[in-house]
PDB file of N, CA and C in Angstrom:
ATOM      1  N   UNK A   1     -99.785  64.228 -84.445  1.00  0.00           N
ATOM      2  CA  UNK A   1    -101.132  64.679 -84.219  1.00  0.00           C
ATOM      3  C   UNK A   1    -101.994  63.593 -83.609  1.00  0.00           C
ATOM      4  N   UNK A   2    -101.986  62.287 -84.196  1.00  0.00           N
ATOM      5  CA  UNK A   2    -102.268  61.316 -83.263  1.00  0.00           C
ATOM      6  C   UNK A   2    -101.902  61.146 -82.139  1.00  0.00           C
ATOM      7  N   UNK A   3    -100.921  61.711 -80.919  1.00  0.00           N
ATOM      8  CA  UNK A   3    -101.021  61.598 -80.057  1.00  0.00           C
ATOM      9  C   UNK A   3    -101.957  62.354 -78.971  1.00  0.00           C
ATOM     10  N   UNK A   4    -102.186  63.729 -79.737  1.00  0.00           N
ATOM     11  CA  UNK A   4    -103.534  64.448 -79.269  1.00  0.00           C
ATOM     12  C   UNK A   4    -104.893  63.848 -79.309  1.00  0.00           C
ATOM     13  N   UNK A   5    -105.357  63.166 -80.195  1.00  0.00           N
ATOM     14  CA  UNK A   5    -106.561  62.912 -80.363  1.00  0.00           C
ATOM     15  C   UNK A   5    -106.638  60.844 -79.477  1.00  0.00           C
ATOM     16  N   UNK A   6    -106.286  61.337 -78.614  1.00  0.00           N
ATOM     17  CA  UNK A   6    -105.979  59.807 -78.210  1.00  0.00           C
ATOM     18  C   UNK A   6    -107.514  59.447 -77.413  1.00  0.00           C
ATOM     19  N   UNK A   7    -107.954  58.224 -77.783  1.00  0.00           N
ATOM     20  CA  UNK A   7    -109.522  57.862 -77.426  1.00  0.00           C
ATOM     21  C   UNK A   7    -109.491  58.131 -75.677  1.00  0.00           C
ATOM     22  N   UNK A   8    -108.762  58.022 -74.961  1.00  0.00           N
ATOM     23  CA  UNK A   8    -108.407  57.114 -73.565  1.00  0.00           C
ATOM     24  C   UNK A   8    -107.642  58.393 -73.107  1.00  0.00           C
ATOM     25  N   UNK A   9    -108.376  59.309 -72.254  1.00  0.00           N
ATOM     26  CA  UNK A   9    -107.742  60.850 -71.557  1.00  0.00           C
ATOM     27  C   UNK A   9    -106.699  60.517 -70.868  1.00  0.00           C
ATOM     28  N   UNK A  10    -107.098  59.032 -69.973  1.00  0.00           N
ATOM     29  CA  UNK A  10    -106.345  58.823 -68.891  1.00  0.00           C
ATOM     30  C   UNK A  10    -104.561  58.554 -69.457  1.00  0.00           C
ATOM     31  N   UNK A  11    -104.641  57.954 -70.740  1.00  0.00           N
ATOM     32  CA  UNK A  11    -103.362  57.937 -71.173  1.00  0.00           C
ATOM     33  C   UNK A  11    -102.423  58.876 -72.025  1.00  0.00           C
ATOM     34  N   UNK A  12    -103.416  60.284 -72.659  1.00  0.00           N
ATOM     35  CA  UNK A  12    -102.837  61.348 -73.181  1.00  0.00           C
ATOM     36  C   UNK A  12    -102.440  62.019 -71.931  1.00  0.00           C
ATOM     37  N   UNK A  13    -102.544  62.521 -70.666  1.00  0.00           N
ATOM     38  CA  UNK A  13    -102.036  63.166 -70.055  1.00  0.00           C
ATOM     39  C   UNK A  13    -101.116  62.670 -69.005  1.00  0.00           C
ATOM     40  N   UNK A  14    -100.423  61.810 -68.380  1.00  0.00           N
ATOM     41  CA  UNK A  14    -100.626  60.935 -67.532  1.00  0.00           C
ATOM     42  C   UNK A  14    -100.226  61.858 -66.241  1.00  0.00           C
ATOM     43  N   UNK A  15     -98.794  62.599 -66.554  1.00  0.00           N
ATOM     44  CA  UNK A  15     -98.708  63.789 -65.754  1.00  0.00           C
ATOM     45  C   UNK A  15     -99.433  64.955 -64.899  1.00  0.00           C
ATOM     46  N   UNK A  16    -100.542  65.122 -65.686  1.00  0.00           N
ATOM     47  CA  UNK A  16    -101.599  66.179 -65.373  1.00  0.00           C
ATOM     48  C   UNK A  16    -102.558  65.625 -64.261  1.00  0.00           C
ATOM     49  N   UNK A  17    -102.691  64.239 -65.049  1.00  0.00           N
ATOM     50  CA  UNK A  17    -104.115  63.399 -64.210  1.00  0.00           C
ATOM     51  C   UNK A  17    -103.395  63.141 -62.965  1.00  0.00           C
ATOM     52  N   UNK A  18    -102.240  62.764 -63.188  1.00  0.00           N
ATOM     53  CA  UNK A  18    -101.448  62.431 -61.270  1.00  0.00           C
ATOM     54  C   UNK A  18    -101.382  63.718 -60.829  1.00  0.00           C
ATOM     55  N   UNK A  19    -101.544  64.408 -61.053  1.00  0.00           N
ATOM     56  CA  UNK A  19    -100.908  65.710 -60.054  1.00  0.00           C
ATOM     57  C   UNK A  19    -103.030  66.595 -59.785  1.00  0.00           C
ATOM     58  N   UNK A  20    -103.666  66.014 -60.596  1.00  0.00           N
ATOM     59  CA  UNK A  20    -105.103  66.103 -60.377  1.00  0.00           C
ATOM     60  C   UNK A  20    -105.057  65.077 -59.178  1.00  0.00           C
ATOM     61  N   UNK A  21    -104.983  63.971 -59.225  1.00  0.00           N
ATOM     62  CA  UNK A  21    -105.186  62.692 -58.374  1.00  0.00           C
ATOM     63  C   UNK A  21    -104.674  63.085 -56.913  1.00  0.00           C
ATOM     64  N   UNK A  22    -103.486  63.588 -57.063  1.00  0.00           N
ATOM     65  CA  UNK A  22    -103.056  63.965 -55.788  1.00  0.00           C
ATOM     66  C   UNK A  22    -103.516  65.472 -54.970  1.00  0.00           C
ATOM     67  N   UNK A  23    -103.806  66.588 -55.971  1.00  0.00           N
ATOM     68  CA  UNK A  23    -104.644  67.511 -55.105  1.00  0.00           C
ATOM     69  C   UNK A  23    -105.921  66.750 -54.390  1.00  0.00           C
ATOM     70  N   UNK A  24    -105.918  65.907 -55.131  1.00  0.00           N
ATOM     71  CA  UNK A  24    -107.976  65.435 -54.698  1.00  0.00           C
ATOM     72  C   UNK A  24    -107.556  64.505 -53.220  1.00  0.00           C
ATOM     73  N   UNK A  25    -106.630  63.895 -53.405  1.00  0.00           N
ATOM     74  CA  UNK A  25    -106.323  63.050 -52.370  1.00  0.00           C
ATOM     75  C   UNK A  25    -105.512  64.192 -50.772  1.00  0.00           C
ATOM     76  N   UNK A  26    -105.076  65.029 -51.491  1.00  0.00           N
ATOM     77  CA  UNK A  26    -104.504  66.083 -50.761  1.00  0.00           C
ATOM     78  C   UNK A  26    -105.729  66.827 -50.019  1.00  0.00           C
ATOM     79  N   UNK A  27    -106.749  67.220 -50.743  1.00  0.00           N
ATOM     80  CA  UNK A  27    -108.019  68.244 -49.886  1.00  0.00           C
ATOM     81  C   UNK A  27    -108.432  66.905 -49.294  1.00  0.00           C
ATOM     82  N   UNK A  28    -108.737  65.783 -49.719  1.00  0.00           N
ATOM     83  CA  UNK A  28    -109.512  65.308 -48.242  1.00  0.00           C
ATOM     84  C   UNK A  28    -108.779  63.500 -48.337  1.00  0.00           C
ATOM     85  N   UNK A  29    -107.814  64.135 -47.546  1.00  0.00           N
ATOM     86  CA  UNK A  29    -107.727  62.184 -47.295  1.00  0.00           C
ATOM     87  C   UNK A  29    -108.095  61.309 -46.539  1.00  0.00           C
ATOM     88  N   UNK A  30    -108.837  61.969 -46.039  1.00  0.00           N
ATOM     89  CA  UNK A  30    -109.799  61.080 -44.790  1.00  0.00           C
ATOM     90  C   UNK A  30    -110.778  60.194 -45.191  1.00  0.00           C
ATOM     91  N   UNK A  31    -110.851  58.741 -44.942  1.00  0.00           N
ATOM     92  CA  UNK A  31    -111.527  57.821 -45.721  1.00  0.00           C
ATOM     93  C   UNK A  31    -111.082  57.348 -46.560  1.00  0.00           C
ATOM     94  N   UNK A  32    -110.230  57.812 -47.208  1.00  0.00           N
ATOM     95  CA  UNK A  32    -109.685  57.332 -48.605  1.00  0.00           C
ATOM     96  C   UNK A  32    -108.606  56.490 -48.930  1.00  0.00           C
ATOM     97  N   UNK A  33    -108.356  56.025 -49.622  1.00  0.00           N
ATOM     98  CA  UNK A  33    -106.932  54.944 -49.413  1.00  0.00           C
ATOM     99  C   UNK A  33    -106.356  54.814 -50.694  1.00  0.00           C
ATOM    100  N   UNK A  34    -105.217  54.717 -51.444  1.00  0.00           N
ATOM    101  CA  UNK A  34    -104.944  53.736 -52.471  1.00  0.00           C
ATOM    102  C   UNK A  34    -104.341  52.608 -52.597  1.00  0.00           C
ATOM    103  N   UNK A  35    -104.787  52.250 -53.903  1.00  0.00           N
ATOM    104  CA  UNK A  35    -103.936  50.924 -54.313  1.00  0.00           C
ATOM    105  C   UNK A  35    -104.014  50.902 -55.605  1.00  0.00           C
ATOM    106  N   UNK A  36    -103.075  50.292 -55.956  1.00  0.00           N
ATOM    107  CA  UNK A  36    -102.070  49.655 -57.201  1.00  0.00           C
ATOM    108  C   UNK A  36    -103.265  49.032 -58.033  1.00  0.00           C
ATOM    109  N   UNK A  37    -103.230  50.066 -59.307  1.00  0.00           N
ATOM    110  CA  UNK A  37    -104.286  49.763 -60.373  1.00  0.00           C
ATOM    111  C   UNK A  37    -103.767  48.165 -61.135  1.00  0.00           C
ATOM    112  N   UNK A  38    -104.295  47.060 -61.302  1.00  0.00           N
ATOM    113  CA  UNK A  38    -103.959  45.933 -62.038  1.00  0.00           C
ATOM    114  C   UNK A  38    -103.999  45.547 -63.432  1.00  0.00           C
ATOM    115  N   UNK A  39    -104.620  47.056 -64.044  1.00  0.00           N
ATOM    116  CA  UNK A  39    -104.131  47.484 -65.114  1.00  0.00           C
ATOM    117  C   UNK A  39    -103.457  48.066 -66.148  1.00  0.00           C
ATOM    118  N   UNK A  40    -102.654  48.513 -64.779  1.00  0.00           N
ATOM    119  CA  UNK A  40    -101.708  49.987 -65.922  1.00  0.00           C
ATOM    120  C   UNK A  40    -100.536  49.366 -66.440  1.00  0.00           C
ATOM    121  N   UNK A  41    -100.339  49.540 -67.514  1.00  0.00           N
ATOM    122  CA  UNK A  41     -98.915  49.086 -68.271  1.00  0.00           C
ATOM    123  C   UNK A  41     -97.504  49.588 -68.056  1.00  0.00           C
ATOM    124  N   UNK A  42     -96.673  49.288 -68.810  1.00  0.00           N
ATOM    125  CA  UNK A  42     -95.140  48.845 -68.322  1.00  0.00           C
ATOM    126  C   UNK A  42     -95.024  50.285 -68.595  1.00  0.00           C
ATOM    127  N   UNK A  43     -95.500  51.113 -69.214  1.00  0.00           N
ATOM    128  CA  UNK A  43     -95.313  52.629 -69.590  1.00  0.00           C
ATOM    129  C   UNK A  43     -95.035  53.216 -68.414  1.00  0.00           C
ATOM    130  N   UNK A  44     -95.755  52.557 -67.249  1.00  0.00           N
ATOM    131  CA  UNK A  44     -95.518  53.542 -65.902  1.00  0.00           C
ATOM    132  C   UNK A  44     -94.436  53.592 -64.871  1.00  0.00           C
ATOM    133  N   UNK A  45     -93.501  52.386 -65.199  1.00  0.00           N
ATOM    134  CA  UNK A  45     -92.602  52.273 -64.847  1.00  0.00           C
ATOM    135  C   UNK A  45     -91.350  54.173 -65.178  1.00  0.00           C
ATOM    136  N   UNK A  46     -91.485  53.782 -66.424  1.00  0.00           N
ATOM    137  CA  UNK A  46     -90.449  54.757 -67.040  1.00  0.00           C
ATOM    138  C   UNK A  46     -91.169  56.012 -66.728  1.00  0.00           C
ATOM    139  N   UNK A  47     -92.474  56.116 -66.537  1.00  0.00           N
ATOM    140  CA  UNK A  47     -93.285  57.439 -66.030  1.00  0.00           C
ATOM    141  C   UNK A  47     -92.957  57.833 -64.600  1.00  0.00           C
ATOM    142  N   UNK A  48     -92.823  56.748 -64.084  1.00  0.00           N
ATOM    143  CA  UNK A  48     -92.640  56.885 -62.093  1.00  0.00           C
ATOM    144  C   UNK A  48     -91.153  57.396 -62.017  1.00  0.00           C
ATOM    145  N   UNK A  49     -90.311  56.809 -63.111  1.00  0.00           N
ATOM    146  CA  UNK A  49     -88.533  57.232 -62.437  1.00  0.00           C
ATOM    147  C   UNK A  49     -88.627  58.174 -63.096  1.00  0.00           C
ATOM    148  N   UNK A  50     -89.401  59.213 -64.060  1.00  0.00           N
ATOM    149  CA  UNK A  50     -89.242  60.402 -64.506  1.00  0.00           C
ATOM    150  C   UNK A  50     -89.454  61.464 -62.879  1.00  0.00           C
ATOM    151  N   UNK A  51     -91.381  61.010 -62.448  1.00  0.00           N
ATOM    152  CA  UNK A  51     -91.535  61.460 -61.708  1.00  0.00           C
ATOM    153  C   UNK A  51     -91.003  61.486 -60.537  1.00  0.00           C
ATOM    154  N   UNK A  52     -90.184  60.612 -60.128  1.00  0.00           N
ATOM    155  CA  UNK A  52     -89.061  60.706 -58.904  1.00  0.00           C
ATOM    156  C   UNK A  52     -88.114  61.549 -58.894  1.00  0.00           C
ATOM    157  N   UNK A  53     -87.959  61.930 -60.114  1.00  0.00           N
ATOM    158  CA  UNK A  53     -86.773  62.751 -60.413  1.00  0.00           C
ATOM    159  C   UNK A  53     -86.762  64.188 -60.039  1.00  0.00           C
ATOM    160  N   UNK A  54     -87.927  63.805 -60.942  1.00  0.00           N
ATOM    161  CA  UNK A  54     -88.417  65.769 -61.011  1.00  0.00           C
ATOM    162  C   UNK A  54     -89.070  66.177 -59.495  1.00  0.00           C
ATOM    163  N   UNK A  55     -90.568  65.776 -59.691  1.00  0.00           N
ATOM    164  CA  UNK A  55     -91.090  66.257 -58.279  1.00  0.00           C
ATOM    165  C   UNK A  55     -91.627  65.871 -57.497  1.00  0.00           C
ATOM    166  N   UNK A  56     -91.065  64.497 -57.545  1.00  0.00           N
ATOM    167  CA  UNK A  56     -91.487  63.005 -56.636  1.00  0.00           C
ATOM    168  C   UNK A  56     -91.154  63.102 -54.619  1.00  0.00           C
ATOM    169  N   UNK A  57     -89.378  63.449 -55.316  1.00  0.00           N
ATOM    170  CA  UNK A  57     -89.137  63.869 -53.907  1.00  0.00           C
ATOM    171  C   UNK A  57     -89.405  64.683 -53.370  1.00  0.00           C
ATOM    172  N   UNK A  58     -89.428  65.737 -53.923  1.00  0.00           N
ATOM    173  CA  UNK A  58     -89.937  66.717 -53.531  1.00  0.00           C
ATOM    174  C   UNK A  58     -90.611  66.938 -52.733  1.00  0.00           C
ATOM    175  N   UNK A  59     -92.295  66.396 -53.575  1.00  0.00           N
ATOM    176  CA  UNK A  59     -93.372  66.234 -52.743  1.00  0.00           C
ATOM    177  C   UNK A  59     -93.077  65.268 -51.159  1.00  0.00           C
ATOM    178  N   UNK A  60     -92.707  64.146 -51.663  1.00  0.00           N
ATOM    179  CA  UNK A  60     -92.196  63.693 -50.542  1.00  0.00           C
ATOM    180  C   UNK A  60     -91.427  63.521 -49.369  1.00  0.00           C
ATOM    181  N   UNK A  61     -90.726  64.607 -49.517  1.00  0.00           N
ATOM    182  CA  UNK A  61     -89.622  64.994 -48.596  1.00  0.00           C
ATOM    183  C   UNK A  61     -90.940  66.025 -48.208  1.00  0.00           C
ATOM    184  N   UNK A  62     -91.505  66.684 -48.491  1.00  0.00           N
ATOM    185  CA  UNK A  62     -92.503  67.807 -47.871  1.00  0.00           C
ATOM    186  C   UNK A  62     -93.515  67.597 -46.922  1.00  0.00           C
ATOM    187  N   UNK A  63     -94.282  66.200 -47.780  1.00  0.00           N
ATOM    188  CA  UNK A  63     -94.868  65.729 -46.206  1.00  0.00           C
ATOM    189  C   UNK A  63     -94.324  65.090 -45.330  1.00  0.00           C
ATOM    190  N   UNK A  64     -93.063  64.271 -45.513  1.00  0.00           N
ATOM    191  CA  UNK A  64     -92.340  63.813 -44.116  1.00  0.00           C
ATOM    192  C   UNK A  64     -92.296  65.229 -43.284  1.00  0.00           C
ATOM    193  N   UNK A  65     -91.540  66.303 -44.073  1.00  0.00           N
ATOM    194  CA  UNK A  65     -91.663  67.328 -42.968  1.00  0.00           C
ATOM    195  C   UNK A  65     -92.445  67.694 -42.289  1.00  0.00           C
ATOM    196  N   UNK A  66     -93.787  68.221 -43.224  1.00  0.00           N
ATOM    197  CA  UNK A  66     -94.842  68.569 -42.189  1.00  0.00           C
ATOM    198  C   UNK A  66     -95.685  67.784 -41.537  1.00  0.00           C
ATOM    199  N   UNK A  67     -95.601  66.039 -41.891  1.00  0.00           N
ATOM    200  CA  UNK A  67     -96.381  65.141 -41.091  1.00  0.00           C
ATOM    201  C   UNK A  67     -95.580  65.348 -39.597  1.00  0.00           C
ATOM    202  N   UNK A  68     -94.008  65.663 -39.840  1.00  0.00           N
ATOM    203  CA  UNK A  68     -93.498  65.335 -38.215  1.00  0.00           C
ATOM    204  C   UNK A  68     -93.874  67.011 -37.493  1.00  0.00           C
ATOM    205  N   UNK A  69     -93.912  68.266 -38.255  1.00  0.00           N
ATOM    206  CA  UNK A  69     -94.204  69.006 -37.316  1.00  0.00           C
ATOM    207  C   UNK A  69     -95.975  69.299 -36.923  1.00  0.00           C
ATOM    208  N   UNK A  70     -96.781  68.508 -37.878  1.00  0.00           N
ATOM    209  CA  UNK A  70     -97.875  68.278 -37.241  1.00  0.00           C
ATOM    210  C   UNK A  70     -98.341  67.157 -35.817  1.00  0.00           C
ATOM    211  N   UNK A  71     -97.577  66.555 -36.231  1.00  0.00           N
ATOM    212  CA  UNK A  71     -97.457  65.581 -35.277  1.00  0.00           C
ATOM    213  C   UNK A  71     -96.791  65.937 -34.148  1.00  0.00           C
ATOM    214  N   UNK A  72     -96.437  67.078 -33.640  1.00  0.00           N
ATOM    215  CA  UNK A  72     -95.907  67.700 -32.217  1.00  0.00           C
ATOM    216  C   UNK A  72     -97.021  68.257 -31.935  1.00  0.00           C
ATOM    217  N   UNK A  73     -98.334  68.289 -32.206  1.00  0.00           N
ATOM    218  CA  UNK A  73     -99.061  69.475 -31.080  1.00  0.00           C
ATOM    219  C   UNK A  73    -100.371  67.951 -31.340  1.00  0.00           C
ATOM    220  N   UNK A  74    -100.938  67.788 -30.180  1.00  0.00           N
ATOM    221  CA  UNK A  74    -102.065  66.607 -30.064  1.00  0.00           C
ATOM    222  C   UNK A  74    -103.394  67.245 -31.439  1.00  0.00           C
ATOM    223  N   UNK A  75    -103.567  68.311 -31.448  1.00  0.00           N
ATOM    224  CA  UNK A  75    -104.571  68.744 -32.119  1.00  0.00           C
ATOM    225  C   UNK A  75    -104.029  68.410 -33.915  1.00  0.00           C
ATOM    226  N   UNK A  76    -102.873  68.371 -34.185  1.00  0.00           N
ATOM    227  CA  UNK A  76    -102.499  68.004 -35.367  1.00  0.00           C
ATOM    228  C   UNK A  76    -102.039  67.023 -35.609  1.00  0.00           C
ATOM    229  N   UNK A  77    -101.876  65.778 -34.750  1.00  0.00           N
ATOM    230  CA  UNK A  77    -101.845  64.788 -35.024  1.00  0.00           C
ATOM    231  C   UNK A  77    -102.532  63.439 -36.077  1.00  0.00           C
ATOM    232  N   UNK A  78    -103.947  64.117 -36.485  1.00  0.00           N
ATOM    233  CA  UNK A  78    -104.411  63.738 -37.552  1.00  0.00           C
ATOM    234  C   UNK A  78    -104.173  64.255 -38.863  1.00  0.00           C
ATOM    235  N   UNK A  79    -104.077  65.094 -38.962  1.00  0.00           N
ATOM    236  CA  UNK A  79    -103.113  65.969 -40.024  1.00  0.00           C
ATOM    237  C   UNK A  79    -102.007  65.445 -40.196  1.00  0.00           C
ATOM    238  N   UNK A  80    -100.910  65.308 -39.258  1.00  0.00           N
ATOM    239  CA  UNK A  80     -99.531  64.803 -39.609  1.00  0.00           C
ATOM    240  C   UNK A  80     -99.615  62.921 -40.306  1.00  0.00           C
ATOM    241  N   UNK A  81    -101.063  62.582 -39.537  1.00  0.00           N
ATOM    242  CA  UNK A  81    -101.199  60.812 -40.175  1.00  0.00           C
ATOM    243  C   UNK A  81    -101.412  61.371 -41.687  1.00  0.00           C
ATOM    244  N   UNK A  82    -102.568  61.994 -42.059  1.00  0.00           N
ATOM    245  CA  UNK A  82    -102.908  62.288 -43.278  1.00  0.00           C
ATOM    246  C   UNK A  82    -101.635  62.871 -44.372  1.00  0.00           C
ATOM    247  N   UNK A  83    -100.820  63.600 -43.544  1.00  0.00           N
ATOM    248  CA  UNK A  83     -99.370  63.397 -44.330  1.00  0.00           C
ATOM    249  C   UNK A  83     -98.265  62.482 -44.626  1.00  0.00           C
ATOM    250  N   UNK A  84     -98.420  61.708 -43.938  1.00  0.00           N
ATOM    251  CA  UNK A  84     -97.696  60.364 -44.142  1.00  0.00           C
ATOM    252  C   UNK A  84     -98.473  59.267 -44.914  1.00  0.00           C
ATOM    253  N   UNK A  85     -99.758  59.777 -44.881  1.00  0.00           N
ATOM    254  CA  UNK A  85    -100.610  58.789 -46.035  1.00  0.00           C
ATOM    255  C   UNK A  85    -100.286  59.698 -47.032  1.00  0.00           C
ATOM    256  N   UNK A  86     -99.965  60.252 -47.559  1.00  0.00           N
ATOM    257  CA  UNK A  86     -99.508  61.115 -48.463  1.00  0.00           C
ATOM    258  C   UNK A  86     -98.444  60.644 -49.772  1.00  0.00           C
ATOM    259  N   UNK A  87     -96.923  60.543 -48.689  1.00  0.00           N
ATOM    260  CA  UNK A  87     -96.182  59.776 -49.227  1.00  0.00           C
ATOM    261  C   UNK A  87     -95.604  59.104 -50.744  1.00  0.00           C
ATOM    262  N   UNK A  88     -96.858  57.643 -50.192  1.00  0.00           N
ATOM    263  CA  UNK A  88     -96.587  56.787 -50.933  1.00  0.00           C
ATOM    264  C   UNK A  88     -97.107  57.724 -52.648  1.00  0.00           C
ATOM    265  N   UNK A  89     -97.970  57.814 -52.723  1.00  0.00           N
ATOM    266  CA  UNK A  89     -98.638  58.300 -53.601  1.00  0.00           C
ATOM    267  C   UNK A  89     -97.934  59.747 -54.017  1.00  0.00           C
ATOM    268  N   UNK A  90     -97.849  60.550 -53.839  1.00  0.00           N
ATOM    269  CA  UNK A  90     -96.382  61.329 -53.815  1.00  0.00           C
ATOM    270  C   UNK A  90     -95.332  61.026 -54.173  1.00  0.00           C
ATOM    271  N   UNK A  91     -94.610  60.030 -53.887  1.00  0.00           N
ATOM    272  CA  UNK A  91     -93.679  59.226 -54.512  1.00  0.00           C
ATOM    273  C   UNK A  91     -93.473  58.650 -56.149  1.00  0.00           C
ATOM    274  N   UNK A  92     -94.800  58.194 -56.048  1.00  0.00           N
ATOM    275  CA  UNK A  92     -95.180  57.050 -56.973  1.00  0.00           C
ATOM    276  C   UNK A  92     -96.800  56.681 -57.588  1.00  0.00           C
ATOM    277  N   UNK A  93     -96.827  58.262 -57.912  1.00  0.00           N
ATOM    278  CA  UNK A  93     -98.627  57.773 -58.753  1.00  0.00           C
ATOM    279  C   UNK A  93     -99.070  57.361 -59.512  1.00  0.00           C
ATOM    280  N   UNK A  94     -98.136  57.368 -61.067  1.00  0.00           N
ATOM    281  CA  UNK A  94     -98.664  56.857 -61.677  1.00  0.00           C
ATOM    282  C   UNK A  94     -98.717  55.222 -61.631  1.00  0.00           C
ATOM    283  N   UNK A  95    -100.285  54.548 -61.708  1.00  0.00           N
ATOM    284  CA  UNK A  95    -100.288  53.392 -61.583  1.00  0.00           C
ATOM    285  C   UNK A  95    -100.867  52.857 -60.285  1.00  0.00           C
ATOM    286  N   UNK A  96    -101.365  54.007 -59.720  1.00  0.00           N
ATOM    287  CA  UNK A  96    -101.832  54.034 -58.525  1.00  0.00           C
ATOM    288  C   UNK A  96    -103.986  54.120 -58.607  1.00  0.00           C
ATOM    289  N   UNK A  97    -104.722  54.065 -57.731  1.00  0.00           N
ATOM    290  CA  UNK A  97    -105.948  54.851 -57.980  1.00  0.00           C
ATOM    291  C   UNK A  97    -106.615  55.209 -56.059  1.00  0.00           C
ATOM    292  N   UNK A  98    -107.266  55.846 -56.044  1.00  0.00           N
ATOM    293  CA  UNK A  98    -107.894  56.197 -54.644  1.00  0.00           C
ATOM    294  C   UNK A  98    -108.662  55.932 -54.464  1.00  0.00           C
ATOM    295  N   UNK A  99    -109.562  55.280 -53.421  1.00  0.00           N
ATOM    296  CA  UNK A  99    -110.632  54.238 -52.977  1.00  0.00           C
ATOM    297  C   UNK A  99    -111.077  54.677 -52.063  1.00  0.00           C
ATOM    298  N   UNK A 100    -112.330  54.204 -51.702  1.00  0.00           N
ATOM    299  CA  UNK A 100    -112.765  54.926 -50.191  1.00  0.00           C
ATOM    300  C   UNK A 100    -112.154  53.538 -49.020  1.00  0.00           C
ATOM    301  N   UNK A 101    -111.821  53.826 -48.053  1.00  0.00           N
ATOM    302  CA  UNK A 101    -111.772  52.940 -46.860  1.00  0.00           C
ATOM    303  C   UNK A 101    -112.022  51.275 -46.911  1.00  0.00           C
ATOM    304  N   UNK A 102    -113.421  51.933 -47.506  1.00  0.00           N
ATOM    305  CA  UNK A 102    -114.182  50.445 -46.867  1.00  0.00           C
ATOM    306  C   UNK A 102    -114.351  49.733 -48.069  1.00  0.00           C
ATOM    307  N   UNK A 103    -113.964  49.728 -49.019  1.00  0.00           N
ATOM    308  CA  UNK A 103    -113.518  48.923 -50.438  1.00  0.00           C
ATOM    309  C   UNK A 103    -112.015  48.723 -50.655  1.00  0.00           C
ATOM    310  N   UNK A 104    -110.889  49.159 -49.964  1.00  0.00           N
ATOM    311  CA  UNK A 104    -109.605  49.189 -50.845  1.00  0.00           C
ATOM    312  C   UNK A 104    -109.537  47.884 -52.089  1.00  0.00           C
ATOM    313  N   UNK A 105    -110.234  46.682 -51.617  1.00  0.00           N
ATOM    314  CA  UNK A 105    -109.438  45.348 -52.433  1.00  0.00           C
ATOM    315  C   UNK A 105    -110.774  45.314 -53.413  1.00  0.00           C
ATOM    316  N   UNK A 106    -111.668  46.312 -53.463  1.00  0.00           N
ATOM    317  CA  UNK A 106    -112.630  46.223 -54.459  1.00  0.00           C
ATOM    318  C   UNK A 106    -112.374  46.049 -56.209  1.00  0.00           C
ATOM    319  N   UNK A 107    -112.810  45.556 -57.024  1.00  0.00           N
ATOM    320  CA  UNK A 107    -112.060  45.379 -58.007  1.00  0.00           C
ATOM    321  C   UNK A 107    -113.174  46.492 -58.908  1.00  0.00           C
ATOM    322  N   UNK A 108    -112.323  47.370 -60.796  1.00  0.00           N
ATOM    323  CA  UNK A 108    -113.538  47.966 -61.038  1.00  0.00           C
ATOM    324  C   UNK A 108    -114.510  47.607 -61.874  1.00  0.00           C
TER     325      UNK A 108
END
């Protein structure tokens, strides 16, 4: 029951909040960037090779696809970048956070 009532949301769900993190980064990735939180613990290790497993590639095998067939017509060529910024974070979120542009090395 203590693991429900946990003070810190970000660490009762961790699953939920990445797959929140990535719709948000998914509707608008323009401007936005991530990087590697300098706080998250060794927990995320064993969280990331879960998520590789299950629906890591997945996701990621999905935007390689559609970054390359956006990237055949000039008008979707920003679309297909925004899918390849995709990726990494797709891959590998937890332990990650999203920033605007013009801060990435901002600290919080």
């Amino acid at each position: 029951m203590a693991l429900l009532r946990d003070a810190d949301p970000r660490n009762s769900i961790p699953f939920g909040i990445a797959s929140f993190r990535i719709a948000g980064y998914a509707l608008w990735p323009f401007g936005r960037t991530t990087v590697e939180r300098r706080d998250a613990g060794a927990g995320l290790v064993i969280g990331n090779i879960i998520w590789i497993v299950f629906p890591g590639w997945w996701l990621a095998l999905g935007h390689i696809v559609t970054g390359i067939a956006l990237c055949v017509t000039i008008i979707g060529i920003p679309f297909g970048i925004a899918n390849f910024k995709m990726i990494p974070i797709s891959l590998l979120p937890l332990g990650r956070e999203i920033v605007p542009t013009d801060e990435p090395f901002a600290t919080r």
